[in-house]
Protein backbone atom coordinates (compact mmCIF):
# COMPACT_ATOMS: atom_id res chain seq x y z
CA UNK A 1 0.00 0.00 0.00
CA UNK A 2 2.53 2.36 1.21
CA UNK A 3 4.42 1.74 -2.31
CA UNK A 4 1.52 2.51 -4.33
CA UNK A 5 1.36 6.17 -2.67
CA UNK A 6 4.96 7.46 -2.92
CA UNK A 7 4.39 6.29 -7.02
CA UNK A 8 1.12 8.49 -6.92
CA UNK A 9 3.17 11.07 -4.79
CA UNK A 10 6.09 10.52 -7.37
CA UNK A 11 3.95 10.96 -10.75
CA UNK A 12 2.03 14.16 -9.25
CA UNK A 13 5.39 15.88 -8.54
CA UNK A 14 6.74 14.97 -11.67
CA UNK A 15 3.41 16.62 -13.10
CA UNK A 16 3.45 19.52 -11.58
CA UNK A 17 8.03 20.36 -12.69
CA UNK A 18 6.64 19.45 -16.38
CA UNK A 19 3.18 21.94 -16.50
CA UNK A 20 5.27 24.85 -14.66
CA UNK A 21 8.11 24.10 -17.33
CA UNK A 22 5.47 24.63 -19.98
CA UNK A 23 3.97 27.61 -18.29
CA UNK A 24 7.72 29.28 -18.39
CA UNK A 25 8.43 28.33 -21.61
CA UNK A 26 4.98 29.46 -22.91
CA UNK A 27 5.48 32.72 -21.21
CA UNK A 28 9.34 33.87 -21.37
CA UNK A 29 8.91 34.77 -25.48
CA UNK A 30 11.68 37.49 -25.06
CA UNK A 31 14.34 35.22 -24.55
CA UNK A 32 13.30 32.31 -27.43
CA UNK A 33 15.31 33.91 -30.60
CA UNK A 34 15.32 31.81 -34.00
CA UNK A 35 19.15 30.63 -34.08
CA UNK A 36 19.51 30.92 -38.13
CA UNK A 37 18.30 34.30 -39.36
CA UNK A 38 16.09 34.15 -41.68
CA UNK A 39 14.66 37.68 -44.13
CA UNK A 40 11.81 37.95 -45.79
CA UNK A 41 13.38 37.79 -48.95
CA UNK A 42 13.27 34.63 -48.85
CA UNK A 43 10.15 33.50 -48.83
CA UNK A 44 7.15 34.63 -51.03
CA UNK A 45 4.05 35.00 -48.11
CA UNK A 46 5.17 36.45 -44.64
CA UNK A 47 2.59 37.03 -41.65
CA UNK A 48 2.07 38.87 -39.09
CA UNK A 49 0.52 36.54 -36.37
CA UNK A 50 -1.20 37.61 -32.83
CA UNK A 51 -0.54 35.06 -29.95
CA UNK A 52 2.69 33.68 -30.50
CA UNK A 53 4.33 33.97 -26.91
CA UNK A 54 6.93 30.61 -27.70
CA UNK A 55 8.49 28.07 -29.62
CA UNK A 56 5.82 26.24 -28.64
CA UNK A 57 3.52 28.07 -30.39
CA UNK A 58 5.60 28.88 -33.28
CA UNK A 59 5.75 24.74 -33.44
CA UNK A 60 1.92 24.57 -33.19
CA UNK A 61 1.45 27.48 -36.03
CA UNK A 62 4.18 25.64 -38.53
CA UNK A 63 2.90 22.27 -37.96
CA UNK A 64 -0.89 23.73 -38.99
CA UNK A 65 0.46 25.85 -41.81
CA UNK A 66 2.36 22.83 -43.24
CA UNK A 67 -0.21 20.40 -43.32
CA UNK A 68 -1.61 22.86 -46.31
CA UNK A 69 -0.69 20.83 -49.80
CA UNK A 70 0.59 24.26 -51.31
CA UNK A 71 2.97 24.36 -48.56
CA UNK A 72 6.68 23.78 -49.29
CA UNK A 73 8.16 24.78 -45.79
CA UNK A 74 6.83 27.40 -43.58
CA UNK A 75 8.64 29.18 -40.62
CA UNK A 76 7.28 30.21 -37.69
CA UNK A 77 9.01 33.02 -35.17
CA UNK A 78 7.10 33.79 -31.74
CA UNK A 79 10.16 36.68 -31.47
CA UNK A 80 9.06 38.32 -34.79
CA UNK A 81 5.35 37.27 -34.67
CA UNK A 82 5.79 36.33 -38.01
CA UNK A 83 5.09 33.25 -40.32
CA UNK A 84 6.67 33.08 -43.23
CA UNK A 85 5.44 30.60 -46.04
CA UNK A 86 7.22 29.17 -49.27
CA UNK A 87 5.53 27.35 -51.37
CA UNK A 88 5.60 24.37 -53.63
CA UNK A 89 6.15 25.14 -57.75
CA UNK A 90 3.37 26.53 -59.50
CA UNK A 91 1.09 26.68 -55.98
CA UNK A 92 -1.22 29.54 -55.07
CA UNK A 93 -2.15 30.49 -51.65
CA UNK A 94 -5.35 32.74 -50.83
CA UNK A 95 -4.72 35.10 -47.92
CA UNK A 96 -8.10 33.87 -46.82
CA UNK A 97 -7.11 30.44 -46.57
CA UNK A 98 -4.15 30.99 -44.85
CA UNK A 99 -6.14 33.51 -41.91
CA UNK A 100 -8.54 30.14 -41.78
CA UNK A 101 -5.60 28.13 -40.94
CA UNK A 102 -3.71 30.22 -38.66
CA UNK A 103 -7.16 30.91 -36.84
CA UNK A 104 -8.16 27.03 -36.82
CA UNK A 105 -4.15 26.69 -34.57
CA UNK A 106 -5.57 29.76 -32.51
CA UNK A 107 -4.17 32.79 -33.39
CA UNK A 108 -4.78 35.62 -35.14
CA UNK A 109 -3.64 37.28 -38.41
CA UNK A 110 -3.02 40.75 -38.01
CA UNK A 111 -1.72 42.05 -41.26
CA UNK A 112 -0.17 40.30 -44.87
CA UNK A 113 3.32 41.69 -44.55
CA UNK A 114 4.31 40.05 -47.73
CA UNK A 115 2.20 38.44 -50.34
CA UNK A 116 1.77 37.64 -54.14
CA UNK A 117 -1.99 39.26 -53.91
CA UNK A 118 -0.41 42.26 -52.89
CA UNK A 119 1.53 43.19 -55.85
CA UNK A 120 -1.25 41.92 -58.33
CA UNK A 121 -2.52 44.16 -60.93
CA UNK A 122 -5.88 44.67 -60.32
């Protein structure tokens, strides 16, 4: 008996050291920096994305963005609040669909820095 509660004690503590981990990761954004610098130059659709605090969220927003087929490789930056988003050959992106998709990770899509609808004729 005695066993069985110092493994529930055990697996509560560990618990608790992994959700406050999360909780500092989640909420110390100013010292999570990409480590390869990246410009917009490279890549054809950059973001501007509410709600990124983390790399954690930065993972969650990339691993959403890339599940789109148009999607080459996208990279996310909770430092920058930015996305940025290349694309595969001869793909087309819709601003809309790519709000729907940032929205559907939860965040928000504040403004089109960069995209290929913005330098359309009209």
């Amino acid at each position: 008996m005695k066993i069985k509660q110092k493994n529930s004690y055990l697996a509560l503590f560990l618990t608790s050291i992994l959700f406050v981990g999360f909780l500092t990761n989640c909420s110390d954004a100013k010292t999570k920096t990409m480590s390869t610098e990246y410009t917009d130059s490279q890549f054809p659709i950059v973001v501007k994305v509410n709600g990124m605090y983390c790399s954690l969220c930065s993972k969650n927003v990339e691993r959403y963005v890339s599940e789109l087929n148009e999607v080459d490789s996208v990279l996310a930056s909770a430092s920058e609040k930015r996305v940025r988003i290349k694309l595969k050959k001869d793909m087309m992106l819709t601003r809309k669909k790519i709000s729907e998709i940032i929205s559907e990770a939860g965040y928000e899509t504040e403004v089109f820095i960069k995209h290929p609808e913005n330098t359309a004729k009209k």
